[in-house]
PDB file of N, CA and C in Angstrom:
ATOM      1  N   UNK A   1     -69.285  54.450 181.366  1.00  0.00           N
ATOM      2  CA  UNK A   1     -68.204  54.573 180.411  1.00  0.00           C
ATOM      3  C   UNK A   1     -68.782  55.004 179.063  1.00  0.00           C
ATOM      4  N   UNK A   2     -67.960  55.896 178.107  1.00  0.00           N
ATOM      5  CA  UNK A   2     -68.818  56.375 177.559  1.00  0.00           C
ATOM      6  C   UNK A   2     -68.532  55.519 175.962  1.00  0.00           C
ATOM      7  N   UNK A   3     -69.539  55.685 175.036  1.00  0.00           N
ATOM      8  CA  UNK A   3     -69.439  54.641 174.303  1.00  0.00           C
ATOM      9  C   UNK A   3     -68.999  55.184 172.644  1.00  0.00           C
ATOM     10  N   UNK A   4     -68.421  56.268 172.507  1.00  0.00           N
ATOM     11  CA  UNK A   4     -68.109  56.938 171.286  1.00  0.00           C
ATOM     12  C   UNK A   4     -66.952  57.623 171.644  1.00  0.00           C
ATOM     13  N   UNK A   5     -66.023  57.779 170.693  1.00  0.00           N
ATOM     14  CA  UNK A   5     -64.981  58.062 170.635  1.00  0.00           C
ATOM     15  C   UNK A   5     -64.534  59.719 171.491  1.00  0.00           C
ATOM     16  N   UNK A   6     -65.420  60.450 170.920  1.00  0.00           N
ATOM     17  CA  UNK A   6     -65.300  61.673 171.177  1.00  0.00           C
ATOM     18  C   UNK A   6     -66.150  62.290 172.586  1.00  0.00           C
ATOM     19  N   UNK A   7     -66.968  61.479 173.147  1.00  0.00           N
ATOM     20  CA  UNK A   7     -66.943  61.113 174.224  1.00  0.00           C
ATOM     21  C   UNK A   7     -65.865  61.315 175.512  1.00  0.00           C
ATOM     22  N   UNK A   8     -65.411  59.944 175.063  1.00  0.00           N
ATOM     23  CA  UNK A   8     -64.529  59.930 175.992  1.00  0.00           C
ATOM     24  C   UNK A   8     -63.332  60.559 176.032  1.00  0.00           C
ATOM     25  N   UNK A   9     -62.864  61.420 174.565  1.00  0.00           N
ATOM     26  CA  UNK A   9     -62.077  62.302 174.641  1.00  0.00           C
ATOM     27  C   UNK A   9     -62.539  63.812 175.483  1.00  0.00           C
ATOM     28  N   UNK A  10     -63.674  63.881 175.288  1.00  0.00           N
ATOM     29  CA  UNK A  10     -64.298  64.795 176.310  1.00  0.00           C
ATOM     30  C   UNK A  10     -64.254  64.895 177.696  1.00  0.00           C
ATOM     31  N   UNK A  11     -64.705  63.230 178.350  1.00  0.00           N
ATOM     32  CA  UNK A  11     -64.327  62.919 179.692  1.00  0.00           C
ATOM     33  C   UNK A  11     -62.947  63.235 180.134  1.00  0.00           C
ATOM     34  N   UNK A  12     -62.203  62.819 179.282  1.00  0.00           N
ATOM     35  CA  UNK A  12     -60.467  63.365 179.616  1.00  0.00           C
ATOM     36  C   UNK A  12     -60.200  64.783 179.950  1.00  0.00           C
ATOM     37  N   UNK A  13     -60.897  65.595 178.797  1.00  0.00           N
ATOM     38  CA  UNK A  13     -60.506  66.995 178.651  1.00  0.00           C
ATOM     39  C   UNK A  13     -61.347  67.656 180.269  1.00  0.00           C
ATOM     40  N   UNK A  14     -62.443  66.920 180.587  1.00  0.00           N
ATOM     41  CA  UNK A  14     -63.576  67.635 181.407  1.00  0.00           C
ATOM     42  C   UNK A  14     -62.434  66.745 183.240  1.00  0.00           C
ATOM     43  N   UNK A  15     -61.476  65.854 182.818  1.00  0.00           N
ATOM     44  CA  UNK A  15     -60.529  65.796 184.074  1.00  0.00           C
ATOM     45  C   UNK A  15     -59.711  67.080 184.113  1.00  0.00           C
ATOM     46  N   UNK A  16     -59.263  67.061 183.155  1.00  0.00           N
ATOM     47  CA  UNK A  16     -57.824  68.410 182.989  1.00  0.00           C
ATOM     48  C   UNK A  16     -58.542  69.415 183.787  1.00  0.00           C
ATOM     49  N   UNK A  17     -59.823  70.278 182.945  1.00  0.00           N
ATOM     50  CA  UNK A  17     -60.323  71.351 183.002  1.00  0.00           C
ATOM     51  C   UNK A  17     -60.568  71.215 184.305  1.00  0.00           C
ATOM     52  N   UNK A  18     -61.476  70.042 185.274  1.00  0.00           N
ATOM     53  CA  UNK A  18     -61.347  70.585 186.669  1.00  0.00           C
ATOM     54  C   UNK A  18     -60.384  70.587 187.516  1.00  0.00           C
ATOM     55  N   UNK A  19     -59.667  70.144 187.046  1.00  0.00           N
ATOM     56  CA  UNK A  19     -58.305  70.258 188.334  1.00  0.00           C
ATOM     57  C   UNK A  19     -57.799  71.933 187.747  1.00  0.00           C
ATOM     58  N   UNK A  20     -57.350  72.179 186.790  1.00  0.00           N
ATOM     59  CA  UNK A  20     -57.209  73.683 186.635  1.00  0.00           C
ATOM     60  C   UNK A  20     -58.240  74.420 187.064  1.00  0.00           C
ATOM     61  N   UNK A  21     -59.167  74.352 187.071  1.00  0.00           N
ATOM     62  CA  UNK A  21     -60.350  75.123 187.407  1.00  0.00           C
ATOM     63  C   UNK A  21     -60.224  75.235 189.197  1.00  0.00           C
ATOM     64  N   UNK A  22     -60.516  74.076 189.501  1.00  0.00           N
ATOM     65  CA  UNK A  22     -60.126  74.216 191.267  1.00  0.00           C
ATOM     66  C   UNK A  22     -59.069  74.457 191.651  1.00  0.00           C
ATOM     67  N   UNK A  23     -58.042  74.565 191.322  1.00  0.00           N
ATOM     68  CA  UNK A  23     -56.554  75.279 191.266  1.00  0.00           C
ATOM     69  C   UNK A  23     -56.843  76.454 191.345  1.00  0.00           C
ATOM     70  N   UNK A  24     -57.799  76.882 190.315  1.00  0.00           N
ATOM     71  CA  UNK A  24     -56.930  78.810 190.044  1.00  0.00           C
ATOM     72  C   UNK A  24     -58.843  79.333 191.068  1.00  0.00           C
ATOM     73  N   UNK A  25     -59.471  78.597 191.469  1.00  0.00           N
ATOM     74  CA  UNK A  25     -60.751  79.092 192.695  1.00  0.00           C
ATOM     75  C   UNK A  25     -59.743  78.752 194.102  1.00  0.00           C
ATOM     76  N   UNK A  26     -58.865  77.911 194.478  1.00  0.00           N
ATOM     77  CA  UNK A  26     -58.793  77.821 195.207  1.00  0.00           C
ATOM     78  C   UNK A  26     -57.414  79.230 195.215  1.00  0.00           C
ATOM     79  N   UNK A  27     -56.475  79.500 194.350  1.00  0.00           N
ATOM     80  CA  UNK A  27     -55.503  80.364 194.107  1.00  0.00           C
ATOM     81  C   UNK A  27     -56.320  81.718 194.680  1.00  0.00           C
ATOM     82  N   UNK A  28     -57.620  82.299 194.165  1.00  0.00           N
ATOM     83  CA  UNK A  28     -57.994  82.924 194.506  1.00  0.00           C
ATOM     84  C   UNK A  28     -58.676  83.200 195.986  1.00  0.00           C
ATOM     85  N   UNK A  29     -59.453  82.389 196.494  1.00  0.00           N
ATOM     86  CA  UNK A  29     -59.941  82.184 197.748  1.00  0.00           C
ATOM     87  C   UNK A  29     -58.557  82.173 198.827  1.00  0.00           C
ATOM     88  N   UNK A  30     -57.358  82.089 198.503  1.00  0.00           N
ATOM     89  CA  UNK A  30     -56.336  82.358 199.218  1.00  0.00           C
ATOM     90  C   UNK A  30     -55.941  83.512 199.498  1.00  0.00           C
ATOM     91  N   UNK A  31     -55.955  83.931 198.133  1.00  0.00           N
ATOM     92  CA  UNK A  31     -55.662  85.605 197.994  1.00  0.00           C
ATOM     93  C   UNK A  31     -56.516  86.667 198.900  1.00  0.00           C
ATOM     94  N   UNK A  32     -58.127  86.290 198.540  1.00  0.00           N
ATOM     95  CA  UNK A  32     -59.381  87.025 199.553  1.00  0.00           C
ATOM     96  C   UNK A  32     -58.843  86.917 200.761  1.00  0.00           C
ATOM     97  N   UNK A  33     -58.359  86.181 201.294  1.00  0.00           N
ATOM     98  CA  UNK A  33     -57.848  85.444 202.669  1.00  0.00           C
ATOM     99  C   UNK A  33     -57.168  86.513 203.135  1.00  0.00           C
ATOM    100  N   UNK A  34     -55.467  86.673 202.367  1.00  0.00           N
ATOM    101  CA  UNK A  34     -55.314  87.635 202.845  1.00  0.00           C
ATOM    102  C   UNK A  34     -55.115  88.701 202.897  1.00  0.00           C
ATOM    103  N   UNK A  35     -56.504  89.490 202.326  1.00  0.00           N
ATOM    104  CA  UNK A  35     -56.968  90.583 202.213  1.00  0.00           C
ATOM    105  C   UNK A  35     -57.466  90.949 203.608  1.00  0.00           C
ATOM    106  N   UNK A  36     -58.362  89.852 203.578  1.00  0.00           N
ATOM    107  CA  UNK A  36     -59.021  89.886 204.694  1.00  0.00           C
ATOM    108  C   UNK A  36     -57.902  89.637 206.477  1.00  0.00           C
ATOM    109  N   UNK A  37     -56.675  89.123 206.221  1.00  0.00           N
ATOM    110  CA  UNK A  37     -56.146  89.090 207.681  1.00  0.00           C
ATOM    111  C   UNK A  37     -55.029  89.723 207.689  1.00  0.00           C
ATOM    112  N   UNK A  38     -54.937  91.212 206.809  1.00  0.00           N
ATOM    113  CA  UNK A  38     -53.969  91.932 206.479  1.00  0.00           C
ATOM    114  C   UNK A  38     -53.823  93.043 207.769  1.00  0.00           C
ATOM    115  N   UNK A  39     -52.660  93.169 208.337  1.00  0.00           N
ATOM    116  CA  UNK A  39     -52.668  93.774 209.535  1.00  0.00           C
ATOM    117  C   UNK A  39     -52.722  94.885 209.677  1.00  0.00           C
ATOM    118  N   UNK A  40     -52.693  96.126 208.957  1.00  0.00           N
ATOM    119  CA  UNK A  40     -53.266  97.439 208.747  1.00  0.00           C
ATOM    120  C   UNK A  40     -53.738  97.503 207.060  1.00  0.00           C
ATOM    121  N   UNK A  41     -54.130  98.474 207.061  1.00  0.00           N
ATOM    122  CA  UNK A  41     -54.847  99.584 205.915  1.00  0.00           C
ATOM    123  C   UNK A  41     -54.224  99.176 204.445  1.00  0.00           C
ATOM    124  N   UNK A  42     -53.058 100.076 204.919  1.00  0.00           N
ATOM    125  CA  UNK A  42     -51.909  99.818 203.812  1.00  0.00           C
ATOM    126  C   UNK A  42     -51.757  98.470 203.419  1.00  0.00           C
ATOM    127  N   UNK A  43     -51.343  97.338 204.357  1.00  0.00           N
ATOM    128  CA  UNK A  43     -51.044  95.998 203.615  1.00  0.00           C
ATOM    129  C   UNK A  43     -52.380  95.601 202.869  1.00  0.00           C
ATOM    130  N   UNK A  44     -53.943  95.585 203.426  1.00  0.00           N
ATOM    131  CA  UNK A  44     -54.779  95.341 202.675  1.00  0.00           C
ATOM    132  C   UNK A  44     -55.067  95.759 201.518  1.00  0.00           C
ATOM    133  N   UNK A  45     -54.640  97.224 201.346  1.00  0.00           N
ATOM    134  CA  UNK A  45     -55.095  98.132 199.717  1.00  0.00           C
ATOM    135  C   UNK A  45     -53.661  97.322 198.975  1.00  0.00           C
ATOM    136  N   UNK A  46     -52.792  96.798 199.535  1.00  0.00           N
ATOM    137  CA  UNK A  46     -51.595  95.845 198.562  1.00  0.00           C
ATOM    138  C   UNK A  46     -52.210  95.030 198.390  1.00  0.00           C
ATOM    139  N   UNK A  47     -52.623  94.083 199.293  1.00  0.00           N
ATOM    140  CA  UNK A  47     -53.055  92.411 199.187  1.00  0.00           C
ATOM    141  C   UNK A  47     -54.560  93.017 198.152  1.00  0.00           C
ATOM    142  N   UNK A  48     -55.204  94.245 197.815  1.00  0.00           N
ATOM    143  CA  UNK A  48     -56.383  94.164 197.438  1.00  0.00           C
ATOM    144  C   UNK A  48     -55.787  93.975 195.772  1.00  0.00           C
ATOM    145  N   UNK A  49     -54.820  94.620 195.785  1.00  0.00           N
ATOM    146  CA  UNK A  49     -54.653  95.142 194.199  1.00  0.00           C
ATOM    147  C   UNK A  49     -54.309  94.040 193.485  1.00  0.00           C
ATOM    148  N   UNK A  50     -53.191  93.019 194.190  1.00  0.00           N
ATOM    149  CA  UNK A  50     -53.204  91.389 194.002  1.00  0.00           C
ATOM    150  C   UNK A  50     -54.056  90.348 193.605  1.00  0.00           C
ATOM    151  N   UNK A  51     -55.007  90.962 194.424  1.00  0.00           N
ATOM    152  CA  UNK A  51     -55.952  89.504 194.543  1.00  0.00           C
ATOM    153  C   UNK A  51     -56.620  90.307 193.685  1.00  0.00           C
ATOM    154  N   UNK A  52     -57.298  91.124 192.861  1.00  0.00           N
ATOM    155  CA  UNK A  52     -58.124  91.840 192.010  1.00  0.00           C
ATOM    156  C   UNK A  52     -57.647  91.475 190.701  1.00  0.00           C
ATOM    157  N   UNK A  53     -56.216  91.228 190.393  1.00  0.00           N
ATOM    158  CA  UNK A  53     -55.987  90.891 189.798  1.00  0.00           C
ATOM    159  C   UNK A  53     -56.279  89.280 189.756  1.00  0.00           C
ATOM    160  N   UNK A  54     -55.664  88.690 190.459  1.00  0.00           N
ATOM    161  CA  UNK A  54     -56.350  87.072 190.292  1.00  0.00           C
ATOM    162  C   UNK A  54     -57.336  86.624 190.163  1.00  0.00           C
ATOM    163  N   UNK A  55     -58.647  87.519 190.986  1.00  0.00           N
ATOM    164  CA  UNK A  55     -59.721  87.530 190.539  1.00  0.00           C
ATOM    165  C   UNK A  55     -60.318  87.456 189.136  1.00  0.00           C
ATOM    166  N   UNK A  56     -59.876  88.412 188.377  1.00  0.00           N
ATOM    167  CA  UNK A  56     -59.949  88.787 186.970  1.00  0.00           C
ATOM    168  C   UNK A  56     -59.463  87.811 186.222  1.00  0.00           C
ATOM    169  N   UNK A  57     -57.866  87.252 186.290  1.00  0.00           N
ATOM    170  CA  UNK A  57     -57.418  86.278 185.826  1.00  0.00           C
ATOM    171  C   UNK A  57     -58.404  84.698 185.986  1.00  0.00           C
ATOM    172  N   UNK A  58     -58.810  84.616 186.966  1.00  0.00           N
ATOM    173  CA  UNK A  58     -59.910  83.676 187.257  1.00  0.00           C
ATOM    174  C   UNK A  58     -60.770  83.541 186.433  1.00  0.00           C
ATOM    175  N   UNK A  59     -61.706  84.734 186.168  1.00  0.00           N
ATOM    176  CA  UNK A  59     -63.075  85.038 185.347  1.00  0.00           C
ATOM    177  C   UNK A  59     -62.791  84.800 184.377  1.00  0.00           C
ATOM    178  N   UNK A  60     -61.303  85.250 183.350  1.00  0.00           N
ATOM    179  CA  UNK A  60     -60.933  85.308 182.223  1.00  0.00           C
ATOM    180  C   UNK A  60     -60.704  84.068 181.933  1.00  0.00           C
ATOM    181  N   UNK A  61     -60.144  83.113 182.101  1.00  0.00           N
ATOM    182  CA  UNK A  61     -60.305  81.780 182.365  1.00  0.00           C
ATOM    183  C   UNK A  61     -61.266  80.856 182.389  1.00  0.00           C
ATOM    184  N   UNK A  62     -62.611  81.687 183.318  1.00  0.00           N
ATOM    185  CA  UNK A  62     -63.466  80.587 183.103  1.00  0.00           C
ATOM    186  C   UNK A  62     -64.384  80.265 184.141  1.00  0.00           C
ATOM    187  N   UNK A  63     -63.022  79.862 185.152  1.00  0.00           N
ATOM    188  CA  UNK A  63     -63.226  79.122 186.368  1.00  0.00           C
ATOM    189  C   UNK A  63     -64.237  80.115 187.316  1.00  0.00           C
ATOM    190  N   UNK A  64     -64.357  81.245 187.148  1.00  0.00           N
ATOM    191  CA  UNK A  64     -65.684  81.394 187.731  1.00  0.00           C
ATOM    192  C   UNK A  64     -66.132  82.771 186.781  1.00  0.00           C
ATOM    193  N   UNK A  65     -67.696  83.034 187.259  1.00  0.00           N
ATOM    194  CA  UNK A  65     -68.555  83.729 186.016  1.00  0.00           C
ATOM    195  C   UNK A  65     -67.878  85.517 186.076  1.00  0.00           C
ATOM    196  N   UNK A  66     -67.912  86.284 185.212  1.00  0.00           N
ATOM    197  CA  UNK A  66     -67.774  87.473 185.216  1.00  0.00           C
ATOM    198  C   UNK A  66     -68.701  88.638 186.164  1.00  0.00           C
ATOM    199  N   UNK A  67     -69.649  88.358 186.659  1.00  0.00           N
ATOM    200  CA  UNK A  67     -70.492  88.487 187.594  1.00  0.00           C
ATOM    201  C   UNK A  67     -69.933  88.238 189.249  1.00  0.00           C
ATOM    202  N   UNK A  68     -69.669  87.079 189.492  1.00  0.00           N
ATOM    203  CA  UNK A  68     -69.323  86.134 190.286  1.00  0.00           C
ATOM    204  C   UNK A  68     -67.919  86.732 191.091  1.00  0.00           C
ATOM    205  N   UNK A  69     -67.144  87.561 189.932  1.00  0.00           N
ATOM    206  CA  UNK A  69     -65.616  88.187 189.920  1.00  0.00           C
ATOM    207  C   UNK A  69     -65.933  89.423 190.411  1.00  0.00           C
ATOM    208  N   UNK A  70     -67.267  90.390 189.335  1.00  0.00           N
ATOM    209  CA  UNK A  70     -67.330  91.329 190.311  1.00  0.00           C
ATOM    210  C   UNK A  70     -67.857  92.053 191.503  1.00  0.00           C
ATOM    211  N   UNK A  71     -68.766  90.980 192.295  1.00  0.00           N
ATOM    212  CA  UNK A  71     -69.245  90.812 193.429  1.00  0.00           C
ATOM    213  C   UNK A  71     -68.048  90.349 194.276  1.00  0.00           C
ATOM    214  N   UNK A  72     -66.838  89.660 193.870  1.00  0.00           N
ATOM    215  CA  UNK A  72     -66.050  89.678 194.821  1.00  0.00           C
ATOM    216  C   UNK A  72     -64.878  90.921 194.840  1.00  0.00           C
ATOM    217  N   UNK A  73     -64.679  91.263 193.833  1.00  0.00           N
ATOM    218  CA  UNK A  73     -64.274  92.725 193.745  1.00  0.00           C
ATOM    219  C   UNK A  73     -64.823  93.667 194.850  1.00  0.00           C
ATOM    220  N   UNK A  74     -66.106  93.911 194.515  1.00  0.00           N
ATOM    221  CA  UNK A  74     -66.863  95.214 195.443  1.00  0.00           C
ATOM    222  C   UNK A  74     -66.535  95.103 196.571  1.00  0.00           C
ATOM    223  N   UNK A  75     -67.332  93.526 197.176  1.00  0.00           N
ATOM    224  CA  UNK A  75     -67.105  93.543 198.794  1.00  0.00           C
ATOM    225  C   UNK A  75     -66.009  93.624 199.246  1.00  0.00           C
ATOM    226  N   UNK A  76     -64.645  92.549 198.622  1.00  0.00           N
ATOM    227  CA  UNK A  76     -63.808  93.033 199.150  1.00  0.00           C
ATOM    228  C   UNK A  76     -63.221  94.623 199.220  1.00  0.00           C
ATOM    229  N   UNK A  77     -63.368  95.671 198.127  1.00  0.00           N
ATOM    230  CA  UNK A  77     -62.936  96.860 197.954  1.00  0.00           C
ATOM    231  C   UNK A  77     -63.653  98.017 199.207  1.00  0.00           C
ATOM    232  N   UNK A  78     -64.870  97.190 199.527  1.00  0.00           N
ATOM    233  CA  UNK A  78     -65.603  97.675 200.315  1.00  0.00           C
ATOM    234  C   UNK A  78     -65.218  97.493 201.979  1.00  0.00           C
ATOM    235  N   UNK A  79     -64.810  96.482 202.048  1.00  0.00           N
ATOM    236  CA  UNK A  79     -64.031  95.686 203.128  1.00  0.00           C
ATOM    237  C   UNK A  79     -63.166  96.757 203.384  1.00  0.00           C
ATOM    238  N   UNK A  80     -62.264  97.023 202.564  1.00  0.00           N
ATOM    239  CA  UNK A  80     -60.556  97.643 203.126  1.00  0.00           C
ATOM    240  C   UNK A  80     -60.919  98.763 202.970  1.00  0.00           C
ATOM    241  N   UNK A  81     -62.035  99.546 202.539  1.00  0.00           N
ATOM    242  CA  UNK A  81     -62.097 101.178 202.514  1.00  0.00           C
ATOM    243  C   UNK A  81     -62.880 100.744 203.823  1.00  0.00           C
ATOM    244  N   UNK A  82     -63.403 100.164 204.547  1.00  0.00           N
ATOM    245  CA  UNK A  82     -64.102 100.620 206.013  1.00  0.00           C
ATOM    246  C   UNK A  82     -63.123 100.040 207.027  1.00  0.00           C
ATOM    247  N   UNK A  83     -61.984  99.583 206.917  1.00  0.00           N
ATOM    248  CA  UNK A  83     -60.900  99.813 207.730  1.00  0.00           C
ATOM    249  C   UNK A  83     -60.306 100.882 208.087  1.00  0.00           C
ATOM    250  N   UNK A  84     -60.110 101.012 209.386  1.00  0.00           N
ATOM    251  CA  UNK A  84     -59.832 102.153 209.947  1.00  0.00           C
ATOM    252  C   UNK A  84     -58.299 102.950 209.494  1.00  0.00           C
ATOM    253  N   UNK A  85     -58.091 103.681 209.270  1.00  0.00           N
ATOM    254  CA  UNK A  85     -56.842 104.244 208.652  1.00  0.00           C
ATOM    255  C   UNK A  85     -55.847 104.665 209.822  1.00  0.00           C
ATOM    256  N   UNK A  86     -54.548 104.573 209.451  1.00  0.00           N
ATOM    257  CA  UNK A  86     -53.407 105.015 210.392  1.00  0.00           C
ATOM    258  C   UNK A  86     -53.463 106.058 211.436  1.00  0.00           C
ATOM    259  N   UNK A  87     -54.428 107.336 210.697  1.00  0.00           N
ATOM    260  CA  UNK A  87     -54.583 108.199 211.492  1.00  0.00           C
ATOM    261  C   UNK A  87     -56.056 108.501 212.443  1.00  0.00           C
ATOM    262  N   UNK A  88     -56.657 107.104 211.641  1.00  0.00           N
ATOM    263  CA  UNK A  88     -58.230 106.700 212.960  1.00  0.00           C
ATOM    264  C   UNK A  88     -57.461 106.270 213.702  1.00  0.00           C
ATOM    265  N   UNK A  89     -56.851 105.586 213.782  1.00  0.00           N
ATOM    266  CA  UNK A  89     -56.297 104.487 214.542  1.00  0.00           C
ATOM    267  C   UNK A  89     -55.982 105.138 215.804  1.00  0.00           C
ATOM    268  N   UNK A  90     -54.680 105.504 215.498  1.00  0.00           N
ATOM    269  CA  UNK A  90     -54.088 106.500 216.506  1.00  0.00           C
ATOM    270  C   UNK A  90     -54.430 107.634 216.693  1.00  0.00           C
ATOM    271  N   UNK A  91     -55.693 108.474 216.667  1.00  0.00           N
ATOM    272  CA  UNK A  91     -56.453 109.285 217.683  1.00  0.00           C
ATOM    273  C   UNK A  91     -55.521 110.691 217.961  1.00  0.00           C
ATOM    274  N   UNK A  92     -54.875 111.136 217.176  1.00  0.00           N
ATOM    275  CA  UNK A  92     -53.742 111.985 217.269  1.00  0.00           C
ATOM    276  C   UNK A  92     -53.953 112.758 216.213  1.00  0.00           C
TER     277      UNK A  92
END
């Protein structure tokens, strides 16, 4: 327990901050999700542009590093451009 005033106003603030913080990582890790179990091409380059944004909103925030945001950017962007397109698909 902490023994100065401002302290323990800190401990309070450092409750708030992680529950928002694991809120808007877990908001995002949902989003990657479904990027990743998007059933063609098209829905993924939607679900990408979404979650790129939340991503960003994330970093800007805090809750994870600016680095951290754009390593998940790439791979995923990298992800849905090596999905096969409408007209791989169907061989026509």
């Amino acid at each position: 327990m902490p023994h100065h005033k401002s302290a323990f106003k800190r401990m309070r603030q450092d409750k708030v901050i992680k529950i928002r913080n694991s809120a808007a990582r877990s908001r995002m890790r949902t989003a990657i999700r479904k990027v990743h179990q998007a059933g063609s091409k098209q829905e993924a380059e939607k679900a990408l542009l979404d979650t790129i944004a939340i991503i960003d909103r994330t970093a800007r925030k805090g809750a994870i590093h600016k680095n951290t945001a754009n390593r998940y950017k790439s791979r995923l962007t990298r992800f849905v451009n090596s999905l096969p397109s409408e007209q791989e698909a169907g061989g026509t």
